[in-house]
C-alpha atoms as a PDB file:
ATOM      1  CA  UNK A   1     -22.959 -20.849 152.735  1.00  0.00           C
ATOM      2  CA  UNK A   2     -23.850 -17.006 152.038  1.00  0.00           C
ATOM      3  CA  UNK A   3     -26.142 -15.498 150.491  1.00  0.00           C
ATOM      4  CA  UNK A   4     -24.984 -15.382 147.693  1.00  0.00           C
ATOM      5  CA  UNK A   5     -24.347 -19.045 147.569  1.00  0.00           C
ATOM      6  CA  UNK A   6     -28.156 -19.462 148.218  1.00  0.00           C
ATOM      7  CA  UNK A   7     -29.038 -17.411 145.371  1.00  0.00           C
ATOM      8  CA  UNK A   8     -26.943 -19.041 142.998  1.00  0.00           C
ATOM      9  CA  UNK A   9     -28.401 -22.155 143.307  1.00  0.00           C
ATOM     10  CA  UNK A  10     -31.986 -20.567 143.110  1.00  0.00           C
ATOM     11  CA  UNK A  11     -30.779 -19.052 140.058  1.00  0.00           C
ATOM     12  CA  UNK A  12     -29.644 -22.590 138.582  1.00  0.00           C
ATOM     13  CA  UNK A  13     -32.528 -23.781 139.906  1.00  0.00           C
ATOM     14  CA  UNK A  14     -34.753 -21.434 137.947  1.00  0.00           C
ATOM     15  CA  UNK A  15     -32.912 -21.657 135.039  1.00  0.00           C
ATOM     16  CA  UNK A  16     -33.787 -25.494 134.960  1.00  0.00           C
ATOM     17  CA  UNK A  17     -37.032 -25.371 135.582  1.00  0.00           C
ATOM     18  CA  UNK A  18     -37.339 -22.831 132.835  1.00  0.00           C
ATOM     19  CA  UNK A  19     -36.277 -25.901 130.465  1.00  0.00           C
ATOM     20  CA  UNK A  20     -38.885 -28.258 131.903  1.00  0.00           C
ATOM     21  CA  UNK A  21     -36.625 -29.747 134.848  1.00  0.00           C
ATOM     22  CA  UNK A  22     -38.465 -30.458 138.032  1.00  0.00           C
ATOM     23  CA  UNK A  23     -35.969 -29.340 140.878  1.00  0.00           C
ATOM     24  CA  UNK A  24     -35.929 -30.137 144.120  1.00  0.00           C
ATOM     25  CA  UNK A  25     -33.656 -27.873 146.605  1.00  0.00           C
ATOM     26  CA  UNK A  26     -31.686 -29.544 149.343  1.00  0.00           C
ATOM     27  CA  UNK A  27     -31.738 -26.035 151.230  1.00  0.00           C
ATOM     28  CA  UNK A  28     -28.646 -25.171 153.389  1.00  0.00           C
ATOM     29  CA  UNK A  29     -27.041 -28.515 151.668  1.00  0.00           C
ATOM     30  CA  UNK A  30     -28.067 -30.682 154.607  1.00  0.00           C
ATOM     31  CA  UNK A  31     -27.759 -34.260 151.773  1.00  0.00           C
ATOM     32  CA  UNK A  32     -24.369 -34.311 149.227  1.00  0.00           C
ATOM     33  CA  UNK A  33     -25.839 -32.242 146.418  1.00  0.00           C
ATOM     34  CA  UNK A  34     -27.680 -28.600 146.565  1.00  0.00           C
ATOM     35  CA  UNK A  35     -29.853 -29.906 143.827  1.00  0.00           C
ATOM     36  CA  UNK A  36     -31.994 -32.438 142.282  1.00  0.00           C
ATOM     37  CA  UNK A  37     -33.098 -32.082 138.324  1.00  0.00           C
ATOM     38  CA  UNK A  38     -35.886 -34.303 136.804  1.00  0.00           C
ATOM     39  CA  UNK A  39     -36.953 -34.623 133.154  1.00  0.00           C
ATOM     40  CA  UNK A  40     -38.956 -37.638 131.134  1.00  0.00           C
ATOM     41  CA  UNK A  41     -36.627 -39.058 129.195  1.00  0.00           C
ATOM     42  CA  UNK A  42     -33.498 -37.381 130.338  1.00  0.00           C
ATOM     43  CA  UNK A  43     -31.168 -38.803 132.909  1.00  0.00           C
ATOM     44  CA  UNK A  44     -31.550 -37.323 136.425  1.00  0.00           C
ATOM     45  CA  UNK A  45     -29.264 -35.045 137.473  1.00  0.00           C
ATOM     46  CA  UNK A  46     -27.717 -33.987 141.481  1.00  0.00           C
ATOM     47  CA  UNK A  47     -25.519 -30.600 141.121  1.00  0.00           C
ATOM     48  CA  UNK A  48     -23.002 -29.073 143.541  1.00  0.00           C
ATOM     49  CA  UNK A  49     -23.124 -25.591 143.436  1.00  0.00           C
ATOM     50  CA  UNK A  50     -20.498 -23.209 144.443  1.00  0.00           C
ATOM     51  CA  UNK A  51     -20.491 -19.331 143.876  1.00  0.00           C
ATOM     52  CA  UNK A  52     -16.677 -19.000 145.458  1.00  0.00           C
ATOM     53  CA  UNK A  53     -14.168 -16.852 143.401  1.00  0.00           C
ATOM     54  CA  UNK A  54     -11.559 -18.764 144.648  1.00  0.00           C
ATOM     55  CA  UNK A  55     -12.309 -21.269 142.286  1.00  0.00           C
ATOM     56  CA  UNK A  56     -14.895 -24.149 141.954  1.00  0.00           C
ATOM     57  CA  UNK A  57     -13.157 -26.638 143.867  1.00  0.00           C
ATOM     58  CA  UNK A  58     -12.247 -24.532 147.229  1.00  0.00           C
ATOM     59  CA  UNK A  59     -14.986 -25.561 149.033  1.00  0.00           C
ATOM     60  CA  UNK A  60     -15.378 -29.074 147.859  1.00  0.00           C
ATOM     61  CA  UNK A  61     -12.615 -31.025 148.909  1.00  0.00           C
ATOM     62  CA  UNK A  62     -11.895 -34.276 147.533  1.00  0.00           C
ATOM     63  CA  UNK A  63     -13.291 -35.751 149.976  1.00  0.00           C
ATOM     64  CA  UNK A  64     -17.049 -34.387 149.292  1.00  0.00           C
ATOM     65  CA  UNK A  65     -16.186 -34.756 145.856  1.00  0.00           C
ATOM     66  CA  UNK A  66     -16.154 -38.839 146.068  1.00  0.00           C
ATOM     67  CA  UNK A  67     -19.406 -38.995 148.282  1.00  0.00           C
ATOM     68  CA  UNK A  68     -21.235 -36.869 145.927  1.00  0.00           C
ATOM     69  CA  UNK A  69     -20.202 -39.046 142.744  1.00  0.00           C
ATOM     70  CA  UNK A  70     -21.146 -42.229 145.155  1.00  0.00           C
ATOM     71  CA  UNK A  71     -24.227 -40.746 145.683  1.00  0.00           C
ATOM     72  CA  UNK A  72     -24.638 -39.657 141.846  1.00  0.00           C
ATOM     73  CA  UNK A  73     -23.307 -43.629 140.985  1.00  0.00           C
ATOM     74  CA  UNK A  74     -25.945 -45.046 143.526  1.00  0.00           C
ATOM     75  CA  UNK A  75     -29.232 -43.248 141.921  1.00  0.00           C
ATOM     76  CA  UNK A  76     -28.369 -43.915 138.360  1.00  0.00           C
ATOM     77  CA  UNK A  77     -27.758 -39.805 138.076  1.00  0.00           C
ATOM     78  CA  UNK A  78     -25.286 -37.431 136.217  1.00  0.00           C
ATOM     79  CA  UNK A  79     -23.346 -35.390 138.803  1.00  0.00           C
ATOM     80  CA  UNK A  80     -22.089 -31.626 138.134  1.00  0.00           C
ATOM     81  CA  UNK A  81     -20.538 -28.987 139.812  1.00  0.00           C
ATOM     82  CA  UNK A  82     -21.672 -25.643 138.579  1.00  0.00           C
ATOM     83  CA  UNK A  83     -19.649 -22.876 139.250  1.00  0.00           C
ATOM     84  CA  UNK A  84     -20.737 -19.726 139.236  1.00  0.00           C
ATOM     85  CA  UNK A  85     -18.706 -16.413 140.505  1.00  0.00           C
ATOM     86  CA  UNK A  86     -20.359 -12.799 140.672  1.00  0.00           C
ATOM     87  CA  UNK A  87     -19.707 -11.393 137.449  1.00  0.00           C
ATOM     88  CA  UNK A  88     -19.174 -14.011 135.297  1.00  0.00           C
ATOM     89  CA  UNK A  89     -21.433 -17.148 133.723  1.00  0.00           C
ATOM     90  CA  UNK A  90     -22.662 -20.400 134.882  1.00  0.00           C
ATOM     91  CA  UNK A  91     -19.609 -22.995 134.207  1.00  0.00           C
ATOM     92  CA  UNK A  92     -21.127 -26.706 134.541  1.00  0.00           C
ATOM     93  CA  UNK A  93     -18.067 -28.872 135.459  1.00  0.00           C
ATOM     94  CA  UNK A  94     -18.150 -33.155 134.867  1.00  0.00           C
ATOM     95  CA  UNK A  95     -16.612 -34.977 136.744  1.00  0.00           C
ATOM     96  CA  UNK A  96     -14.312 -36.012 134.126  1.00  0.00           C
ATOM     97  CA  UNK A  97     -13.088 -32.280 134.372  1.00  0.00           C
ATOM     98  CA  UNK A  98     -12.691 -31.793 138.375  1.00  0.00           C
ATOM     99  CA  UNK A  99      -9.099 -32.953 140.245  1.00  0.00           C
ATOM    100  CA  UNK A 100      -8.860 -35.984 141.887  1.00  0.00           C
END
Protein backbone atom coordinates (compact mmCIF):
# COMPACT_ATOMS: atom_id res chain seq x y z
CA UNK A 1 0.00 0.00 0.00
CA UNK A 2 1.49 3.70 -0.38
CA UNK A 3 1.56 6.27 1.44
CA UNK A 4 -1.05 7.61 0.66
CA UNK A 5 -3.07 4.55 1.32
CA UNK A 6 -1.66 4.72 4.93
CA UNK A 7 -2.81 8.11 5.41
CA UNK A 8 -6.15 7.59 4.29
CA UNK A 9 -6.96 5.22 6.67
CA UNK A 10 -5.37 7.42 9.50
CA UNK A 11 -7.54 10.02 8.24
CA UNK A 12 -10.77 7.68 8.55
CA UNK A 13 -9.42 6.64 11.48
CA UNK A 14 -9.32 10.10 13.01
CA UNK A 15 -12.37 11.07 11.72
CA UNK A 16 -14.01 8.19 13.84
CA UNK A 17 -12.52 8.68 16.75
CA UNK A 18 -13.52 12.29 16.52
CA UNK A 19 -17.26 10.83 16.85
CA UNK A 20 -16.44 8.72 19.90
CA UNK A 21 -15.32 5.42 17.93
CA UNK A 22 -12.49 3.55 19.50
CA UNK A 23 -10.28 2.37 16.45
CA UNK A 24 -7.96 -0.03 16.29
CA UNK A 25 -5.45 -0.03 13.10
CA UNK A 26 -4.51 -3.30 11.49
CA UNK A 27 -1.26 -1.45 10.13
CA UNK A 28 0.09 -2.60 6.69
CA UNK A 29 -3.38 -4.75 6.52
CA UNK A 30 -1.67 -7.86 7.85
CA UNK A 31 -5.82 -9.32 9.12
CA UNK A 32 -8.92 -8.75 6.28
CA UNK A 33 -9.87 -5.23 7.30
CA UNK A 34 -7.50 -1.94 7.77
CA UNK A 35 -9.80 -1.04 10.57
CA UNK A 36 -11.69 -1.79 13.61
CA UNK A 37 -14.52 0.87 15.00
CA UNK A 38 -16.06 0.50 18.54
CA UNK A 39 -18.96 2.44 20.09
CA UNK A 40 -21.51 1.52 23.22
CA UNK A 41 -24.46 0.89 21.76
CA UNK A 42 -23.58 0.94 18.14
CA UNK A 43 -22.76 -2.12 16.13
CA UNK A 44 -19.02 -2.72 15.56
CA UNK A 45 -17.71 -1.94 12.53
CA UNK A 46 -14.29 -3.58 10.24
CA UNK A 47 -13.60 -1.12 7.09
CA UNK A 48 -11.56 -1.74 3.93
CA UNK A 49 -9.96 1.17 2.88
CA UNK A 50 -8.73 1.98 -0.49
CA UNK A 51 -7.37 5.44 -1.74
CA UNK A 52 -6.96 4.01 -5.60
CA UNK A 53 -8.36 6.30 -8.42
CA UNK A 54 -8.95 3.49 -10.36
CA UNK A 55 -11.90 2.89 -8.53
CA UNK A 56 -12.82 1.30 -5.10
CA UNK A 57 -12.89 -2.14 -6.12
CA UNK A 58 -9.34 -2.43 -8.09
CA UNK A 59 -7.56 -3.63 -5.41
CA UNK A 60 -10.09 -5.77 -3.71
CA UNK A 61 -10.92 -8.54 -5.76
CA UNK A 62 -13.81 -10.60 -5.17
CA UNK A 63 -12.08 -12.80 -3.67
CA UNK A 64 -10.95 -10.48 -0.54
CA UNK A 65 -14.23 -9.13 -0.80
CA UNK A 66 -16.00 -12.57 0.52
CA UNK A 67 -13.32 -13.16 3.34
CA UNK A 68 -13.76 -9.76 4.62
CA UNK A 69 -17.74 -10.05 4.77
CA UNK A 70 -16.97 -13.72 6.43
CA UNK A 71 -14.97 -12.11 8.75
CA UNK A 72 -17.54 -9.08 9.23
CA UNK A 73 -20.51 -12.14 9.43
CA UNK A 74 -18.33 -14.07 12.06
CA UNK A 75 -17.89 -11.01 14.72
CA UNK A 76 -21.42 -9.83 14.57
CA UNK A 77 -19.88 -6.47 12.65
CA UNK A 78 -21.00 -4.10 9.77
CA UNK A 79 -18.42 -4.26 6.96
CA UNK A 80 -17.54 -1.12 4.60
CA UNK A 81 -15.32 -0.22 2.05
CA UNK A 82 -14.45 3.41 2.14
CA UNK A 83 -13.14 4.85 -0.77
CA UNK A 84 -11.36 7.67 -0.81
CA UNK A 85 -9.30 9.23 -3.98
CA UNK A 86 -6.98 12.44 -3.67
CA UNK A 87 -9.19 15.17 -4.36
CA UNK A 88 -12.37 14.08 -3.72
CA UNK A 89 -14.54 12.88 -0.36
CA UNK A 90 -14.77 9.89 1.74
CA UNK A 91 -17.42 7.46 -0.15
CA UNK A 92 -18.48 4.60 2.48
CA UNK A 93 -19.59 1.66 0.24
CA UNK A 94 -22.10 -1.49 1.83
CA UNK A 95 -21.82 -4.32 0.78
CA UNK A 96 -25.14 -4.27 -0.70
CA UNK A 97 -23.51 -1.64 -3.13
CA UNK A 98 -20.05 -3.49 -4.15
CA UNK A 99 -20.05 -6.24 -7.34
CA UNK A 100 -20.18 -9.64 -6.74
Amino acid sequence: MSNFGHQRERQVKKKLETDGWLVVRAAGSLGCADLVALKAEHHPMILEVKATARGPFAGFPPADRREFLEAANRAGAVGFLVWWPKYKQPSWLSPSEWPC
